[in-house]
C-alpha atoms as a PDB file:
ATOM      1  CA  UNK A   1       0.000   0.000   0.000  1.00  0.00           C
ATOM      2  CA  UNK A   2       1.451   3.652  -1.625  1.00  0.00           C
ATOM      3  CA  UNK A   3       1.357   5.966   1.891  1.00  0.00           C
ATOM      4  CA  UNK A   4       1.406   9.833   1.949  1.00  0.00           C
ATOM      5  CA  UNK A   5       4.209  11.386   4.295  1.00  0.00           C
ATOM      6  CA  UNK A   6       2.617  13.878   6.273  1.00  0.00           C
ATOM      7  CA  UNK A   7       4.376  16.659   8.074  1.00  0.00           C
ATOM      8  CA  UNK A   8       2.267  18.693  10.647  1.00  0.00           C
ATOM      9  CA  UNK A   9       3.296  22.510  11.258  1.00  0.00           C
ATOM     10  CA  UNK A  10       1.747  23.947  14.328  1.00  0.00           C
ATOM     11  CA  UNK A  11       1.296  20.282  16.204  1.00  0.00           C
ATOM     12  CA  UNK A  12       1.357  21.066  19.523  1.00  0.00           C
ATOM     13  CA  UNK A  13      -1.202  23.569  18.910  1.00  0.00           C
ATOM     14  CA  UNK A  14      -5.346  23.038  19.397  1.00  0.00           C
ATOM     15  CA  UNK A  15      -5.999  21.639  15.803  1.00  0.00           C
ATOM     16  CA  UNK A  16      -2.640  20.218  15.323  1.00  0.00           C
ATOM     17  CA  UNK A  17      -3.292  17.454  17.837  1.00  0.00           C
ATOM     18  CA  UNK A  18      -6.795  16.976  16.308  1.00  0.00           C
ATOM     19  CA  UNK A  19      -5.310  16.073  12.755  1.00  0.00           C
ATOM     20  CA  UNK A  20      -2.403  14.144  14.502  1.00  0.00           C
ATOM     21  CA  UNK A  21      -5.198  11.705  16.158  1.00  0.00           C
ATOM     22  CA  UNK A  22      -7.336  12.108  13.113  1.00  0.00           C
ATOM     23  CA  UNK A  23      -3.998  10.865  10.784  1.00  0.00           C
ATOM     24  CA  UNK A  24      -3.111   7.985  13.093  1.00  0.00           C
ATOM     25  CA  UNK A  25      -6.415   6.751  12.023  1.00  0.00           C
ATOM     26  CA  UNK A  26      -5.587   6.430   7.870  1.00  0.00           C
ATOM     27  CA  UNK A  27      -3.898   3.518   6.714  1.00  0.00           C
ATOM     28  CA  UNK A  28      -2.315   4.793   4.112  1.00  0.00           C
ATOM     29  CA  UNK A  29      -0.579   7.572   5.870  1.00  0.00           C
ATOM     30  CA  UNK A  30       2.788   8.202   7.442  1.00  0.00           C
ATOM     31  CA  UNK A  31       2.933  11.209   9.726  1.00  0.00           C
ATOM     32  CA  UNK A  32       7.225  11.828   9.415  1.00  0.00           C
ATOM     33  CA  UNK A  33       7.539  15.238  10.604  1.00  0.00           C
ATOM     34  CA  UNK A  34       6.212  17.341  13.538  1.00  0.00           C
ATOM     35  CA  UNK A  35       6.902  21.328  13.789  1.00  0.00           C
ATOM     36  CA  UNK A  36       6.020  23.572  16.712  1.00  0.00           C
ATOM     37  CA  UNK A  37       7.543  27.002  17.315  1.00  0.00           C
ATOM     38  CA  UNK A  38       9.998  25.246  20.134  1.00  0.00           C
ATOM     39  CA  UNK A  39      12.193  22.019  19.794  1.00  0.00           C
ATOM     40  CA  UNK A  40      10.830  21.010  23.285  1.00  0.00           C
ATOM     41  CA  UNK A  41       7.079  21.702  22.165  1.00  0.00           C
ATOM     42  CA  UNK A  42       7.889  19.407  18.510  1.00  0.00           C
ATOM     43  CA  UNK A  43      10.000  17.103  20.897  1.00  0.00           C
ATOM     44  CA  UNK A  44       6.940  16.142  23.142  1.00  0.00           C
ATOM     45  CA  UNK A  45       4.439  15.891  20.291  1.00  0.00           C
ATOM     46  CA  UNK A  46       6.197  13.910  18.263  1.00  0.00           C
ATOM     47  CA  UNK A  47       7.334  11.312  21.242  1.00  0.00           C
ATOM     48  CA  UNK A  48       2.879  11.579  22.138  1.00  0.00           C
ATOM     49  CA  UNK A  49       2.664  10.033  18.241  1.00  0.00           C
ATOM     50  CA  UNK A  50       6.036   8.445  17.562  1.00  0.00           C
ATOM     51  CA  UNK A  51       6.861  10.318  14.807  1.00  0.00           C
ATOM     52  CA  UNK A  52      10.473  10.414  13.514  1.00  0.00           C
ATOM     53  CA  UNK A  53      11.411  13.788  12.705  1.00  0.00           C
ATOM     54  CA  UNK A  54      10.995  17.242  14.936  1.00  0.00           C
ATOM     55  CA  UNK A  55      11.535  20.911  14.170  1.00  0.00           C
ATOM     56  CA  UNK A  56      11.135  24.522  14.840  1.00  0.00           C
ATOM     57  CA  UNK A  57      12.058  25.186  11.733  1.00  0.00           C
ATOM     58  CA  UNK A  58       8.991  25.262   8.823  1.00  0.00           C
ATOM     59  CA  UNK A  59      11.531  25.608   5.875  1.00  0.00           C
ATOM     60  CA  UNK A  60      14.031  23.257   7.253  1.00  0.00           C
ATOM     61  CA  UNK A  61      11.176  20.567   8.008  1.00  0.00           C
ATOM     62  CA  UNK A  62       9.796  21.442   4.117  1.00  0.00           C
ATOM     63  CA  UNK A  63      13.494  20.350   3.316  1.00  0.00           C
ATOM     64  CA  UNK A  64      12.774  17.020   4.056  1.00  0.00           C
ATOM     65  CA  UNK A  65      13.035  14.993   0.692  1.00  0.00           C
ATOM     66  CA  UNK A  66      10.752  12.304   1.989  1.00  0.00           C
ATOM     67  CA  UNK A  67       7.720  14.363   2.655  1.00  0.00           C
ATOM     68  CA  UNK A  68       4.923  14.485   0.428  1.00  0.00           C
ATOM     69  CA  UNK A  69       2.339  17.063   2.067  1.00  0.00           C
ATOM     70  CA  UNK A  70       2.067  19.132   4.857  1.00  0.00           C
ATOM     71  CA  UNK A  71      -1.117  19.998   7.194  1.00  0.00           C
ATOM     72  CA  UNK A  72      -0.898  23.898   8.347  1.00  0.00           C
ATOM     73  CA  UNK A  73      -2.624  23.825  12.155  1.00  0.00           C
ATOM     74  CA  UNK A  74      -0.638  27.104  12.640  1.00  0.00           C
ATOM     75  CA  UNK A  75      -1.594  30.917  12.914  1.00  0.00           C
ATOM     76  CA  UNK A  76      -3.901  32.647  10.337  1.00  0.00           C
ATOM     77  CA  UNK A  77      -1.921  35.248   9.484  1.00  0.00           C
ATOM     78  CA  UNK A  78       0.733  32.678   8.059  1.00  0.00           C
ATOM     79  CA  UNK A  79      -1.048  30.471   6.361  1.00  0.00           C
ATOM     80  CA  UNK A  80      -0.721  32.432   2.798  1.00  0.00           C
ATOM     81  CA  UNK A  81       3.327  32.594   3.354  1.00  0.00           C
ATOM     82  CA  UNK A  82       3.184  28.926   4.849  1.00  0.00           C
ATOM     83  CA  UNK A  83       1.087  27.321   2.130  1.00  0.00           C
ATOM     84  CA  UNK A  84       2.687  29.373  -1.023  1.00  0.00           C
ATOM     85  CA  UNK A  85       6.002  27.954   0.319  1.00  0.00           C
ATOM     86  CA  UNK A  86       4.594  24.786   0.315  1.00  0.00           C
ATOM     87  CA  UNK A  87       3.847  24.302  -2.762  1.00  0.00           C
ATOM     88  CA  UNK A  88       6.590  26.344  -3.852  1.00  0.00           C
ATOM     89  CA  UNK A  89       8.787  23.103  -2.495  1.00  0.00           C
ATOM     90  CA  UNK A  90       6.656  20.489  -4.088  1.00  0.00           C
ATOM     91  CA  UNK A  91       4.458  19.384  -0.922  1.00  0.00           C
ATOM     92  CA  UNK A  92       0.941  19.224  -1.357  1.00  0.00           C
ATOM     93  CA  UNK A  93      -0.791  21.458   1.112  1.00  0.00           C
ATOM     94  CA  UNK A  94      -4.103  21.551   3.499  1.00  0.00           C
ATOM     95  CA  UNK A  95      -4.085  24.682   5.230  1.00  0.00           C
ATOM     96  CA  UNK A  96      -6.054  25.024   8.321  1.00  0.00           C
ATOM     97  CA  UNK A  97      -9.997  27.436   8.138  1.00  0.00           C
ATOM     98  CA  UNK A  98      -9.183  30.046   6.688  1.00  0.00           C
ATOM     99  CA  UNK A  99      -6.756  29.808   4.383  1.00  0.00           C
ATOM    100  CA  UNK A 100      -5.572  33.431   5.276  1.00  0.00           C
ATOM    101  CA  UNK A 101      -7.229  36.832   6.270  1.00  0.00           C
ATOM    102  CA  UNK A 102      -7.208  38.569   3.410  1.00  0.00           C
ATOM    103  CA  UNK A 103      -8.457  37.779  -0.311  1.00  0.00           C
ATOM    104  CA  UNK A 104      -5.217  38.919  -2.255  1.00  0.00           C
ATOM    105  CA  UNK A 105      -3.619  36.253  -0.058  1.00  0.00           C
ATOM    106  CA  UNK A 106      -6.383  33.875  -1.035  1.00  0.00           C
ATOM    107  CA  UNK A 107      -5.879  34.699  -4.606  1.00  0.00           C
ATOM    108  CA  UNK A 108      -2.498  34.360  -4.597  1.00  0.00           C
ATOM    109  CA  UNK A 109      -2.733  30.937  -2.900  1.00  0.00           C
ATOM    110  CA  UNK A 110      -5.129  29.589  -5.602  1.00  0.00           C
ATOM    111  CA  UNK A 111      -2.779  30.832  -8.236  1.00  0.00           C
ATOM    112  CA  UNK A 112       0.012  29.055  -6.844  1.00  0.00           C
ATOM    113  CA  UNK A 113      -2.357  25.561  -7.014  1.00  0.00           C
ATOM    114  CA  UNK A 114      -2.859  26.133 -10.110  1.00  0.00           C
ATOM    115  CA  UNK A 115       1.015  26.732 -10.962  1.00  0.00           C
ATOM    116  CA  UNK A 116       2.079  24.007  -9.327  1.00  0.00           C
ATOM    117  CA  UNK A 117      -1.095  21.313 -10.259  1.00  0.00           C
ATOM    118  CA  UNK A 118      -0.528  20.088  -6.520  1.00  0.00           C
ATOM    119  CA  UNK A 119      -3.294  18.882  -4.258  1.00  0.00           C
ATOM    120  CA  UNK A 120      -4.299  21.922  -2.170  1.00  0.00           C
ATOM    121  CA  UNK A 121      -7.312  22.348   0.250  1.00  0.00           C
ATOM    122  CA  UNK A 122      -8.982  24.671   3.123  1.00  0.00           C
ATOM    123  CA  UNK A 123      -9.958  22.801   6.350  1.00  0.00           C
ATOM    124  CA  UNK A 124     -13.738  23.817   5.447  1.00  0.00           C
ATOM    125  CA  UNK A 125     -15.028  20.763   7.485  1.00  0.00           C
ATOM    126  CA  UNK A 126     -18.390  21.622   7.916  1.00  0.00           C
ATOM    127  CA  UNK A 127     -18.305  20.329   4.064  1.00  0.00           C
ATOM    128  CA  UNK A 128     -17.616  16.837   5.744  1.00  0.00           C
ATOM    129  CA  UNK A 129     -19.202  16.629   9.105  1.00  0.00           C
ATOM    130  CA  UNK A 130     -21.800  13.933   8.849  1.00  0.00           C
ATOM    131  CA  UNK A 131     -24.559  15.567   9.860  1.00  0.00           C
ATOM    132  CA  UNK A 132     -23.775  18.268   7.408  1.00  0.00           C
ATOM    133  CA  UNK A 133     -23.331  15.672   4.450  1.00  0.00           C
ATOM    134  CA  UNK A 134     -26.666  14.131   5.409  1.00  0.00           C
ATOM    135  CA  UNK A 135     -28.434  17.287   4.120  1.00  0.00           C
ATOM    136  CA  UNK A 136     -26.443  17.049   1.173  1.00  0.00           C
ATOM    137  CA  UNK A 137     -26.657  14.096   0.294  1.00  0.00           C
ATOM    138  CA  UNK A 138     -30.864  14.851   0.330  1.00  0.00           C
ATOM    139  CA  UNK A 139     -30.060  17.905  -1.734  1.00  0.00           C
ATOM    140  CA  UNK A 140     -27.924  16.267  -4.546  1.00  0.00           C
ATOM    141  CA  UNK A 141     -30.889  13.827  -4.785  1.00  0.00           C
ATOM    142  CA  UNK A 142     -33.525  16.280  -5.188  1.00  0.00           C
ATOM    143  CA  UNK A 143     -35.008  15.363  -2.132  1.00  0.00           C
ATOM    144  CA  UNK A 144     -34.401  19.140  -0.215  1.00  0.00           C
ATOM    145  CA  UNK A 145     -33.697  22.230  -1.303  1.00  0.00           C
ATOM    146  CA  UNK A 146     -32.974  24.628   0.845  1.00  0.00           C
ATOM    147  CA  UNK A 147     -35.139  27.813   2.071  1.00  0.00           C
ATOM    148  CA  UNK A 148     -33.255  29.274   4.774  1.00  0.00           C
ATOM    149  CA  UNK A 149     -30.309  28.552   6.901  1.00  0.00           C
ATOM    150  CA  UNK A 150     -30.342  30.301  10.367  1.00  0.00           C
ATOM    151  CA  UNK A 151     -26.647  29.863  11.996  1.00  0.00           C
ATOM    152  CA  UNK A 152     -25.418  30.553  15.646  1.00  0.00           C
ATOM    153  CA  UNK A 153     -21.665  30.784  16.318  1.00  0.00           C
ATOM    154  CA  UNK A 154     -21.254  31.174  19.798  1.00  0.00           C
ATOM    155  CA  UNK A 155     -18.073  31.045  22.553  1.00  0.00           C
ATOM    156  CA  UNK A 156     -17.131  33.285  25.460  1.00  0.00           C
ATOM    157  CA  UNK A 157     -13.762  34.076  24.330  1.00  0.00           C
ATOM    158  CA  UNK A 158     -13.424  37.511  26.116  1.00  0.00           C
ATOM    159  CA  UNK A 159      -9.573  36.941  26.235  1.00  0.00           C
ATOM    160  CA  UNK A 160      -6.914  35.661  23.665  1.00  0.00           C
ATOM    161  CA  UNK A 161      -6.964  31.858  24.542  1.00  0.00           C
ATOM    162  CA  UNK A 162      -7.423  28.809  22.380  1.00  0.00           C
ATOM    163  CA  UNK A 163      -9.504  25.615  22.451  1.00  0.00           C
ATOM    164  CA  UNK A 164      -6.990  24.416  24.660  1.00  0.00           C
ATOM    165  CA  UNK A 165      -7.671  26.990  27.073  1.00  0.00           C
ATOM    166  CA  UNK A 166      -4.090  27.954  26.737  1.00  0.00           C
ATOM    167  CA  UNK A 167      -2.631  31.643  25.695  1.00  0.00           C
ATOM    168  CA  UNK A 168      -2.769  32.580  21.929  1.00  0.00           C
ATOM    169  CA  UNK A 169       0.116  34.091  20.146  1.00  0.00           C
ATOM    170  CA  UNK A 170      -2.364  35.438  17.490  1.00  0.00           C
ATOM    171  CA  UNK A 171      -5.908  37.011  17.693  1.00  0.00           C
ATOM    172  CA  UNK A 172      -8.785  34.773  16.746  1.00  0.00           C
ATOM    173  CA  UNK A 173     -11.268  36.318  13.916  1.00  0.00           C
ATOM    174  CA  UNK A 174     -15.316  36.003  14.196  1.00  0.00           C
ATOM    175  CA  UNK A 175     -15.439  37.130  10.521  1.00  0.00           C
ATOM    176  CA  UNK A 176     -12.289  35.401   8.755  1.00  0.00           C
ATOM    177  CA  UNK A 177     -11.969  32.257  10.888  1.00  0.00           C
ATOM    178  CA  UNK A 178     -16.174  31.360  12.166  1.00  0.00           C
ATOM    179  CA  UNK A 179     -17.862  33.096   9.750  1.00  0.00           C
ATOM    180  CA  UNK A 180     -15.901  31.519   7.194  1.00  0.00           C
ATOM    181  CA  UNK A 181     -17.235  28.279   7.801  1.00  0.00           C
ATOM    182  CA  UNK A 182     -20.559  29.061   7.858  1.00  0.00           C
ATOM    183  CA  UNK A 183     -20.164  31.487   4.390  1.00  0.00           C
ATOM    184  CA  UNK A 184     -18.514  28.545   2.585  1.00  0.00           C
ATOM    185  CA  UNK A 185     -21.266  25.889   4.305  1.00  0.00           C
ATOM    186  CA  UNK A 186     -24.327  28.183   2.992  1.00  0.00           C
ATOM    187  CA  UNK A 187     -22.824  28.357  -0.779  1.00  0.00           C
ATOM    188  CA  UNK A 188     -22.016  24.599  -1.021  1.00  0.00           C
ATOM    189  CA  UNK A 189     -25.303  23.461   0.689  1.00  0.00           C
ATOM    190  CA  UNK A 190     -27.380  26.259  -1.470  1.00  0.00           C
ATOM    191  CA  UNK A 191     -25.576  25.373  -4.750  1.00  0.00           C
ATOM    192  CA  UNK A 192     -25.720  29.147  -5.750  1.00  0.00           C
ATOM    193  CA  UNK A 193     -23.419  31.965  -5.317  1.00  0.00           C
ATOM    194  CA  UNK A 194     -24.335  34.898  -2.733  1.00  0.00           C
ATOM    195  CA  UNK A 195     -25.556  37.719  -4.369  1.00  0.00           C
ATOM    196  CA  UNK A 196     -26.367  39.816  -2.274  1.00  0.00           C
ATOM    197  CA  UNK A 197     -24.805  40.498   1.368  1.00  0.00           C
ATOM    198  CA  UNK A 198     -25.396  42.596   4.441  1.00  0.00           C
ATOM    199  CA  UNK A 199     -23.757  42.715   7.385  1.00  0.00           C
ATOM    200  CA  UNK A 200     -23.182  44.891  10.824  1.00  0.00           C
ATOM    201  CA  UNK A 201     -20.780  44.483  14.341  1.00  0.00           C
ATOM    202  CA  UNK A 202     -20.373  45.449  17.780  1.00  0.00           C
ATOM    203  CA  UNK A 203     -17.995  47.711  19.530  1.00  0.00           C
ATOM    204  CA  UNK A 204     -14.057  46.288  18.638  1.00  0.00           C
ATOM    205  CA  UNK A 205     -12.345  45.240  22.083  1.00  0.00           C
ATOM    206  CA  UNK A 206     -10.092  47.869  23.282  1.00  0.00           C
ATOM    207  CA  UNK A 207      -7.274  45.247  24.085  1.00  0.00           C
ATOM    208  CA  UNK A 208      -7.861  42.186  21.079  1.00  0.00           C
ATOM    209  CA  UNK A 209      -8.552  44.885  18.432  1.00  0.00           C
ATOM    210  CA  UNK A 210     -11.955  42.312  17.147  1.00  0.00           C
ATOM    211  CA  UNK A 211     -15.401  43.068  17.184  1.00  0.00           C
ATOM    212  CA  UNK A 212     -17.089  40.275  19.637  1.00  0.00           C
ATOM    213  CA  UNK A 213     -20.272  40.372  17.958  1.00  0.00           C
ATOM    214  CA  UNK A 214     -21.319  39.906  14.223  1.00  0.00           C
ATOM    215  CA  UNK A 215     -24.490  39.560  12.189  1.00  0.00           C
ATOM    216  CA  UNK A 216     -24.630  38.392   8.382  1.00  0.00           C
ATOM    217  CA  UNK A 217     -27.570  38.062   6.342  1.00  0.00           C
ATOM    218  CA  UNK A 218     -26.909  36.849   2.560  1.00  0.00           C
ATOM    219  CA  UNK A 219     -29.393  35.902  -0.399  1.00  0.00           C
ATOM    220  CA  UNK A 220     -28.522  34.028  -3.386  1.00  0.00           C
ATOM    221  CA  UNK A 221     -29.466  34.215  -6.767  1.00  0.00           C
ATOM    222  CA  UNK A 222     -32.802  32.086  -6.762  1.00  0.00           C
ATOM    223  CA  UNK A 223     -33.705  34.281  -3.246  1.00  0.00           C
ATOM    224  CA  UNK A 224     -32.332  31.099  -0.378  1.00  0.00           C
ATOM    225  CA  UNK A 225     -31.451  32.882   2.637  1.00  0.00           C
ATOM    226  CA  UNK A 226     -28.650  32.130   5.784  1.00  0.00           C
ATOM    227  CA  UNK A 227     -29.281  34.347   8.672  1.00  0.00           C
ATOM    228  CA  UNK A 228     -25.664  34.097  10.470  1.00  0.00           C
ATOM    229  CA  UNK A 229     -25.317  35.544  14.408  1.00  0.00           C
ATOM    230  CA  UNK A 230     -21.596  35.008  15.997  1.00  0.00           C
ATOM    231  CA  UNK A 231     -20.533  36.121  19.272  1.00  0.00           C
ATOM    232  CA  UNK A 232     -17.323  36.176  21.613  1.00  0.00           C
ATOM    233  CA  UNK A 233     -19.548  37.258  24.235  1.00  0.00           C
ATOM    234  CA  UNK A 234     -21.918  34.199  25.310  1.00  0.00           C
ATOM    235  CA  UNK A 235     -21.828  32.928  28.673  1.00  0.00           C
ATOM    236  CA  UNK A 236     -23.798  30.000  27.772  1.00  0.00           C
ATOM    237  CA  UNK A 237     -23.238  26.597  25.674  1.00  0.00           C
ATOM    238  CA  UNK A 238     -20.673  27.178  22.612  1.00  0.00           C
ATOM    239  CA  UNK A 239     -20.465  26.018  19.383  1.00  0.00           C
ATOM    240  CA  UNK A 240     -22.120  26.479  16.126  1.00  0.00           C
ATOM    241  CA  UNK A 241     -25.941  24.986  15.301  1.00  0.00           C
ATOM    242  CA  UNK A 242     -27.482  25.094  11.949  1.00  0.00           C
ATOM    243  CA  UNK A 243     -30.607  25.126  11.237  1.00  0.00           C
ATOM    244  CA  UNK A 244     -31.811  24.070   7.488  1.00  0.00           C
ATOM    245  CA  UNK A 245     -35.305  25.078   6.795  1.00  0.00           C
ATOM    246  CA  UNK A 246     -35.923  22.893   3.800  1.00  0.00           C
ATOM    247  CA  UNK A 247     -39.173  22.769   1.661  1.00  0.00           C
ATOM    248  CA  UNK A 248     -39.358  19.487   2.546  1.00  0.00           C
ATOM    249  CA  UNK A 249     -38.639  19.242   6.280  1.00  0.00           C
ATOM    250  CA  UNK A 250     -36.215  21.332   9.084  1.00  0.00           C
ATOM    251  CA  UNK A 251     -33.018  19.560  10.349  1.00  0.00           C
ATOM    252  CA  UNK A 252     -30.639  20.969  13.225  1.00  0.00           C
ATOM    253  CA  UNK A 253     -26.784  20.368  13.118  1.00  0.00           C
ATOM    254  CA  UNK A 254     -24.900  20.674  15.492  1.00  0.00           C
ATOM    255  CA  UNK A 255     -21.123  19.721  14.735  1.00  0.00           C
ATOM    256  CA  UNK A 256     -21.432  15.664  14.149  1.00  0.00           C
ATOM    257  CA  UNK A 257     -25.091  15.360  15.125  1.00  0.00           C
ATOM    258  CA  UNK A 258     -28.222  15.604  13.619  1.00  0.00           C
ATOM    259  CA  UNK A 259     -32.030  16.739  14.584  1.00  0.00           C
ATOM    260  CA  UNK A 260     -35.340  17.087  12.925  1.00  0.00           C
ATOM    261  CA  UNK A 261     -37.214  19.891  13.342  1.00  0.00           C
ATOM    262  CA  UNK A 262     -39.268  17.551  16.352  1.00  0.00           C
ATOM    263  CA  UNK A 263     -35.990  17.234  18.156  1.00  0.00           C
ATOM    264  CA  UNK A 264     -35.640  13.701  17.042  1.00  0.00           C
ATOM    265  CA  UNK A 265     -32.190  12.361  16.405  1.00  0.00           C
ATOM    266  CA  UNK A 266     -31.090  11.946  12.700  1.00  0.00           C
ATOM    267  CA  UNK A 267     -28.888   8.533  12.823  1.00  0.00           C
ATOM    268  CA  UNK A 268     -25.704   9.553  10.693  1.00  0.00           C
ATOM    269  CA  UNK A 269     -23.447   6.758  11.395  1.00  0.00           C
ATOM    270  CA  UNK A 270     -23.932   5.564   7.810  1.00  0.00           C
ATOM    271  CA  UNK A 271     -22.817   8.404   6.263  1.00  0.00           C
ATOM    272  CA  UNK A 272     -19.375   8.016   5.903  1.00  0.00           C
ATOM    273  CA  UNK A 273     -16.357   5.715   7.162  1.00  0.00           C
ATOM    274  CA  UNK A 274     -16.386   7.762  10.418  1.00  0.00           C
ATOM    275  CA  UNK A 275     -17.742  10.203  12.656  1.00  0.00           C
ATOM    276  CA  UNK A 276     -15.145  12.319  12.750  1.00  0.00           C
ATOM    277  CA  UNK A 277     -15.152  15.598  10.464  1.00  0.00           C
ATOM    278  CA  UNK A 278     -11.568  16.251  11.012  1.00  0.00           C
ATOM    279  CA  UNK A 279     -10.864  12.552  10.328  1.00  0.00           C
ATOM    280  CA  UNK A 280     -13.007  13.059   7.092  1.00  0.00           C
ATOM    281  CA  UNK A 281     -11.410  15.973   5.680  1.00  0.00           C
ATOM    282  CA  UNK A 282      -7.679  14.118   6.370  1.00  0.00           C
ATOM    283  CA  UNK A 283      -8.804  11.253   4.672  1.00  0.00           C
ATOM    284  CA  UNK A 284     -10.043  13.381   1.357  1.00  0.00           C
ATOM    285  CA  UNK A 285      -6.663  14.869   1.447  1.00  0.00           C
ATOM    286  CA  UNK A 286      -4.874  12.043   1.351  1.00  0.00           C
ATOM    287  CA  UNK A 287      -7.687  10.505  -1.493  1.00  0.00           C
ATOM    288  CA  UNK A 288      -6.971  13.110  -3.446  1.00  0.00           C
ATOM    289  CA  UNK A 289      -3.056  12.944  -3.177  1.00  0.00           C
ATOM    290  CA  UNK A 290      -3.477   9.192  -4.196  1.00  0.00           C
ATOM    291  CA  UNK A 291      -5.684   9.843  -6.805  1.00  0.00           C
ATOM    292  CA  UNK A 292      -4.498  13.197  -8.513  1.00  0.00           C
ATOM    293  CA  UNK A 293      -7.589  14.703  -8.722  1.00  0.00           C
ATOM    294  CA  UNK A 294      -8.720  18.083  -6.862  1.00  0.00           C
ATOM    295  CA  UNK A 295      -9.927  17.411  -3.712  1.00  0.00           C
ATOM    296  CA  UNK A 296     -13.338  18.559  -2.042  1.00  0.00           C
ATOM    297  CA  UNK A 297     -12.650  21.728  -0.303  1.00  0.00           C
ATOM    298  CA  UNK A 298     -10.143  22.968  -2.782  1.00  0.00           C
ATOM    299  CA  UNK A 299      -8.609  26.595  -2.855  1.00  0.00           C
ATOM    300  CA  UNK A 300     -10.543  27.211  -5.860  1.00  0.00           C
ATOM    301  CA  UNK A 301     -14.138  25.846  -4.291  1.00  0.00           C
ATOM    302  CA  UNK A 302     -13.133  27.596  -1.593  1.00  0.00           C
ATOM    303  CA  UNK A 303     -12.425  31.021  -3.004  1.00  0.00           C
ATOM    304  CA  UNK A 304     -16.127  32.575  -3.397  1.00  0.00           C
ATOM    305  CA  UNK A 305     -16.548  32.853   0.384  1.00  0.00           C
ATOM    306  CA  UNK A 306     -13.099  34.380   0.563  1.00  0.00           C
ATOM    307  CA  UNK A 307     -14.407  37.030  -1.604  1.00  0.00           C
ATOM    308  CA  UNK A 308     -17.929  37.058  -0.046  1.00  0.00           C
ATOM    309  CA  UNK A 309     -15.905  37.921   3.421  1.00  0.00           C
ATOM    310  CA  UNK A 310     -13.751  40.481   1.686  1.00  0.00           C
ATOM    311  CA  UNK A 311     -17.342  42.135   0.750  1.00  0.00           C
ATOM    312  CA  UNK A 312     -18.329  42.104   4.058  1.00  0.00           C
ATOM    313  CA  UNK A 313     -15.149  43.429   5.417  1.00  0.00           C
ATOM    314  CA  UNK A 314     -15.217  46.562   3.237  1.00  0.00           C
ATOM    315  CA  UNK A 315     -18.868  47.455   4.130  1.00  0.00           C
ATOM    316  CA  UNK A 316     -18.242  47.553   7.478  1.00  0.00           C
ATOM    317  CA  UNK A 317     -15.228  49.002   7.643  1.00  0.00           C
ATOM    318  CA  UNK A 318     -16.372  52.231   4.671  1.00  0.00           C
END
């Protein structure tokens, strides 16, 4: 069996150790490289996972002549540089939601793909969540299409920590990182690009320089609706829960799990080889590598809801 040698930048961090369990899980994969911004952090990652080689060094560990592809869990505001060099070196490249902050460095990214013809994706995983692919799976059929999508993103996040509870060295985004998932869910569920988009925020934070509370509202071309609300300010359960109202039933997600509009629980356990979203979008990485084809969750696929933030960006901040 052919595996793909994996490198992980950013491993010690919050998502890094999510893809590191989520890659011990794929046959066909060899994880051969950890990187962390220390030599002890790499060091005691790599020994968690037994992987051979450790640096805190990206360019050195994209040096490596037996790596084929490298997972960016590091931060946003790196992921253009990170990803373009990437490429740049051969390795085929899934960078981390978003794939950077700013469309030009979007743009530039997908340019690069398409220069190089490597396998590169955005770790949109709402794309592969199982609940999430339920409802698509009913709208590729013909058996639901889509009315309205209502969407809470919610955390208390009043200071710069991570999911790990631990201290950030960059500043989290409601627009470019949660939003993002959410734009790029609506337009892939919908089938239809955005055309027209509204949005407003709350007061920035004096110290993290973010707004902490968003709305969205978008329409498409045939008039579907997503009605998106995010906050940094709720003292109350996190996470993000969709809400499809269909024309032929309502369904509730909520990360891996799935409701009718009764509250009744949607079995998804068929939908794929696993539960696990982050598991999912690893494995279509690694499909794709095999396979040379472009991968779900491409640059390019990916690109509109770049653009849609960029939009949204500029009419708030005019």
């Amino acid at each position: 069996m052919k595996k793909v040698r994996i490198g992980v930048a950013g491993a010690n961090g919050a998502f890094g150790s999510k893809h590191l369990d989520a890659l011990s899980q794929i046959d066909n994969v060899e994880i051969v490289a950890a990187m962390a911004t220390t030599l002890d952090k790499a060091n005691g990652v790599a020994d968690k996972y037994s992987i051979p080689n450790r640096f805190d060094n990206y360019d050195d560990m994209l040096g490596m002549a037996d790596l084929d592809a490298v997972i960016l869990a590091t931060p946003t505001q790196i992921h253009a540089e990170q990803g373009i060099k990437a490429m740049a070196a051969g390795k085929h490249v899934l960078i981390e939601i978003p794939m950077a902050d700013t469309l030009a460095d979007s743009e530039a990214l997908v340019a690069k793909q398409k220069e190089t013809g490597l396998v590169a994706m955005a770790g949109h995983v709402r794309r592969f969540n199982p609940s999430h692919q339920w409802v698509h799976n009913k709208i590729v059929a013909g058996e639901l299409s889509i009315q309205q999508m209502d969407i809470q993103t919610y955390f208390f996040r009043r200071t710069n920590m991570n999911a790990k509870g631990e201290p950030r060295s960059w500043t989290d985004h409601l627009l470019w990182h949660h939003a993002c998932h959410s734009i790029d869910l609506f337009r892939y569920q919908a089938g239809e690009d955005v055309t027209e988009v509204h949005a407003v925020q709350g007061p920035v934070h004096p110290d993290l320089g973010i707004a902490m509370d968003m709305s969205i509202l978008m329409k498409t071309e045939s008039g579907k609706l997503c009605t998106l609300s995010l906050s940094f300010n709720n003292d109350g359960p996190l996470g993000s829960y969709f809400r499809y109202i269909c024309d032929n039933g309502t369904y509730i997600a909520s990360y891996d799990d799935l409701f009718d509009g009764h509250n009744n629980q949607i079995d998804v356990s068929g939908v794929d080889v696993s539960l696990n979203g982050i598991e999912l979008i690893d494995r279509e990485f690694v499909s794709a590598i095999l396979d040379n084809r472009e991968p779900n969750s491409s640059l390019q696929q990916c690109l509109p809801a770049m653009k849609i933030m960029h939009e949204i960006e500029q009419k708030m901040t005019s």
